[in-house]
Every structure is written in C-alpha cells, then in structure tokens.
Protein backbone atom coordinates (compact mmCIF):
# COMPACT_ATOMS: atom_id res chain seq x y z
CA UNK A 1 15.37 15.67 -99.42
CA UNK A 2 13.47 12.01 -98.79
CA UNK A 3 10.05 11.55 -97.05
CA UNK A 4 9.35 8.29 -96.51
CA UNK A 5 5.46 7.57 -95.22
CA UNK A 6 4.15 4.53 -93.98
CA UNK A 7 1.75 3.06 -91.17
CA UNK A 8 -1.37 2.96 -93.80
CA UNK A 9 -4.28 0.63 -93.82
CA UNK A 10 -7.52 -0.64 -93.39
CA UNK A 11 -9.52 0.47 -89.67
CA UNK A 12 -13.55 0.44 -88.98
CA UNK A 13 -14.63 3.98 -88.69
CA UNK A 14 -14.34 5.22 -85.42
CA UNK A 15 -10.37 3.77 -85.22
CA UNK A 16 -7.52 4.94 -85.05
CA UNK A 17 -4.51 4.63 -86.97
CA UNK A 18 -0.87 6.55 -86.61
CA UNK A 19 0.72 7.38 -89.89
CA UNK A 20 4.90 7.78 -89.89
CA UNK A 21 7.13 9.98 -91.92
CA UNK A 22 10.70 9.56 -92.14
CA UNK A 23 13.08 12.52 -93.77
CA UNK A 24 16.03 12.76 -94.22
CA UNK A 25 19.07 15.17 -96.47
CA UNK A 26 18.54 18.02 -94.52
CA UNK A 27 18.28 20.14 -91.70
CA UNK A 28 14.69 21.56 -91.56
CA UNK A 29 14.67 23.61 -89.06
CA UNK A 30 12.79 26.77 -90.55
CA UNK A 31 11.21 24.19 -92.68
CA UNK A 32 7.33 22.77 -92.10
CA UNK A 33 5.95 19.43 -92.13
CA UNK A 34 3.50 18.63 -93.57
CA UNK A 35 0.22 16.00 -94.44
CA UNK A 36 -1.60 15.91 -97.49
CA UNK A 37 -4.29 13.54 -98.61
CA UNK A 38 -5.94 13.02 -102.17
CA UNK A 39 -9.04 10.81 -102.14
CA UNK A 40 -10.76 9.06 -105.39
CA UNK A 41 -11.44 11.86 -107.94
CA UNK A 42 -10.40 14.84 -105.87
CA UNK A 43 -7.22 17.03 -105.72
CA UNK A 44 -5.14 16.73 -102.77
CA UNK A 45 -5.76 18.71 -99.89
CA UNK A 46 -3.79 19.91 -96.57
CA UNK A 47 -4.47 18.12 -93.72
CA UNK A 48 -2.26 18.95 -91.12
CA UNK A 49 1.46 20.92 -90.78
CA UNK A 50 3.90 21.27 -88.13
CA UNK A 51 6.65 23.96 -87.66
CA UNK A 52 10.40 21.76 -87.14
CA UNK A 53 12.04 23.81 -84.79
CA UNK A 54 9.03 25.11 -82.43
CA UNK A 55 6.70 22.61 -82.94
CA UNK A 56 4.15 24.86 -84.19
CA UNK A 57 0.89 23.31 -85.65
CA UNK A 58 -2.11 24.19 -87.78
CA UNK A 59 -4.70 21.87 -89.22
CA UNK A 60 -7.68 21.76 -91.49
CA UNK A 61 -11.29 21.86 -90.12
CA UNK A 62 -12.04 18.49 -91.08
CA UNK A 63 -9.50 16.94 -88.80
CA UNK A 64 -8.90 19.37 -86.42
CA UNK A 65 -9.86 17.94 -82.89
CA UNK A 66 -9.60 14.38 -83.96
CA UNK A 67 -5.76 14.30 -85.79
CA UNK A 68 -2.59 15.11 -84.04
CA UNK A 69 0.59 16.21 -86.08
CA UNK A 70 3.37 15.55 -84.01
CA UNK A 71 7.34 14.89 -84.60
CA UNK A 72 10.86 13.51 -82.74
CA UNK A 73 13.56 15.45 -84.01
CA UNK A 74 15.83 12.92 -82.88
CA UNK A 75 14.26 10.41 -85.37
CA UNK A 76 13.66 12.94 -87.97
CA UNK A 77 10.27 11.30 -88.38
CA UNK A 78 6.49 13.15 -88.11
CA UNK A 79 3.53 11.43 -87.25
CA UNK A 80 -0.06 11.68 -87.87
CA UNK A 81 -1.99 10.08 -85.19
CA UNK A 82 -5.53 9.95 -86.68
CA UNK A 83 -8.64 9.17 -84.64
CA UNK A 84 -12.34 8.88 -84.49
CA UNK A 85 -11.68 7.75 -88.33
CA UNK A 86 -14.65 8.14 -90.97
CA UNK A 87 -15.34 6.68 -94.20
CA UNK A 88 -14.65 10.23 -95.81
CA UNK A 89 -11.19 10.36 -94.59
CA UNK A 90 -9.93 7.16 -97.24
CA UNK A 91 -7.44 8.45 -99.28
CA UNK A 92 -3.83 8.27 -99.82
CA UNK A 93 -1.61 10.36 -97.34
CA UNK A 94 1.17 11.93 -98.18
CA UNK A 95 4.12 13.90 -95.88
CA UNK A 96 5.65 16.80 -97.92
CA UNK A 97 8.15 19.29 -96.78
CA UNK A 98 9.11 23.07 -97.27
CA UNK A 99 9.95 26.69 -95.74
CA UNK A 100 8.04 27.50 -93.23
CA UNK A 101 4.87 29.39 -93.07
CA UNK A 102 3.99 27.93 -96.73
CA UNK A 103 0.46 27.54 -97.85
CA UNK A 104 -2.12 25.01 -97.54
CA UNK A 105 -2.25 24.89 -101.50
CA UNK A 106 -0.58 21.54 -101.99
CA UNK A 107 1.05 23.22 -105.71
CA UNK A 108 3.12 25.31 -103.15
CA UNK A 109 4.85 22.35 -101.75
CA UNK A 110 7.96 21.11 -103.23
CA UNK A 111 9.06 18.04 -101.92
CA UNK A 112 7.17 14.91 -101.26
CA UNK A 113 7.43 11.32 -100.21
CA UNK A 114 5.16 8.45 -101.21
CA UNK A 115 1.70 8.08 -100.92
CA UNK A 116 0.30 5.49 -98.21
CA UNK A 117 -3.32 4.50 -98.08
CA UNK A 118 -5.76 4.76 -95.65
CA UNK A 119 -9.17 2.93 -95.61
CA UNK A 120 -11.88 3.63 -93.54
CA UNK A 121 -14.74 1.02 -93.90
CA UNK A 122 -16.42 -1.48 -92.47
C-alpha cells in the first residue's frame, strides 16, 4: 500500500486549503481513510476518516463542521477540504489507511503516507 499526501501550505486563518491523498496497491473497499495530524510537541491525533466503499464519514470535534473528508474512487485519491482555518490547526497532515471501523488511536493504523504541512498564520 502507498499514500501519497500533498496540497500543504501556508493560509491566513480563516482560509481554506484542500489537502490530496493518492493510494494506490490495493483495493480498499472495506478499508477506511483516513487524516491524521501531529502538531509541535504533541502526538498525532485523528482528524477525519472516510469509509471506501459507502462513503461513510466521522470526524473529530475540533474540525467537525468546518473540514470535509471526501474521495473519487476513480482517482483513488481522498481529500481534506479544510476551512475556516485557525492557528491551532498547524501541523503536519498525514492520510493513513486500514480495515474499516478502526479506531481513532493513530497506534491502530498501519499504513501511512508522508506528512505534508499546514500553516495557519498570519
């Protein structure tokens, strides 16, 4: 399995910004996708998961209402469209993969792509 993330960078709070992750050496239906995000000095936590098949989603409070998890199975790529950006969301965002249903504990997650960073700030 590869995850590939990109689409990072620097936005003003209050912007928006639309991360992309590409996968790829499997099929994943009955699999979940999934964002993670690990700022300065803090473990990584979930941020947002989709179900591959039914499109399922589930989020964390902190974005919910303001980030979208969304995905085209025909490009085999999820996105994270993230709005209404704060300075607390700056950390590097990560796409990881696995069966469906798994937790929000990002130890439970076994595969991962790359880190890309966000920056909120002014």
């Amino acid at each position: 399995v590869q995850l590939q993330a990109c689409g990072g960078g620097l936005v003003r709070p209050g912007g928006s910004l639309r991360l992309s992750c590409a996968a790829s050496g499997r099929t994943f239906n009955g699999y979940d996708m999934a964002w993670f995000r690990q700022a300065p000095g803090k473990e990584r936590e979930f941020v947002a998961a989709i179900r591959w098949n039914i499109g399922y989603t589930r989020y964390s409070d902190s974005v919910k209402d303001r980030f979208t998890i969304s995905r085209d199975s025909a490009k085999s790529t999820v996105y994270l469209q993230m709005g209404t950006l704060k300075p607390e969301d700056t950390a590097v965002y990560y796409c990881a993969t696995d069966r469906a249903g798994t937790s929000r504990s990002w130890t439970a997650w076994d595969y991962w792509g790359r880190g890309t960073l966000v920056t909120v700030s002014s």
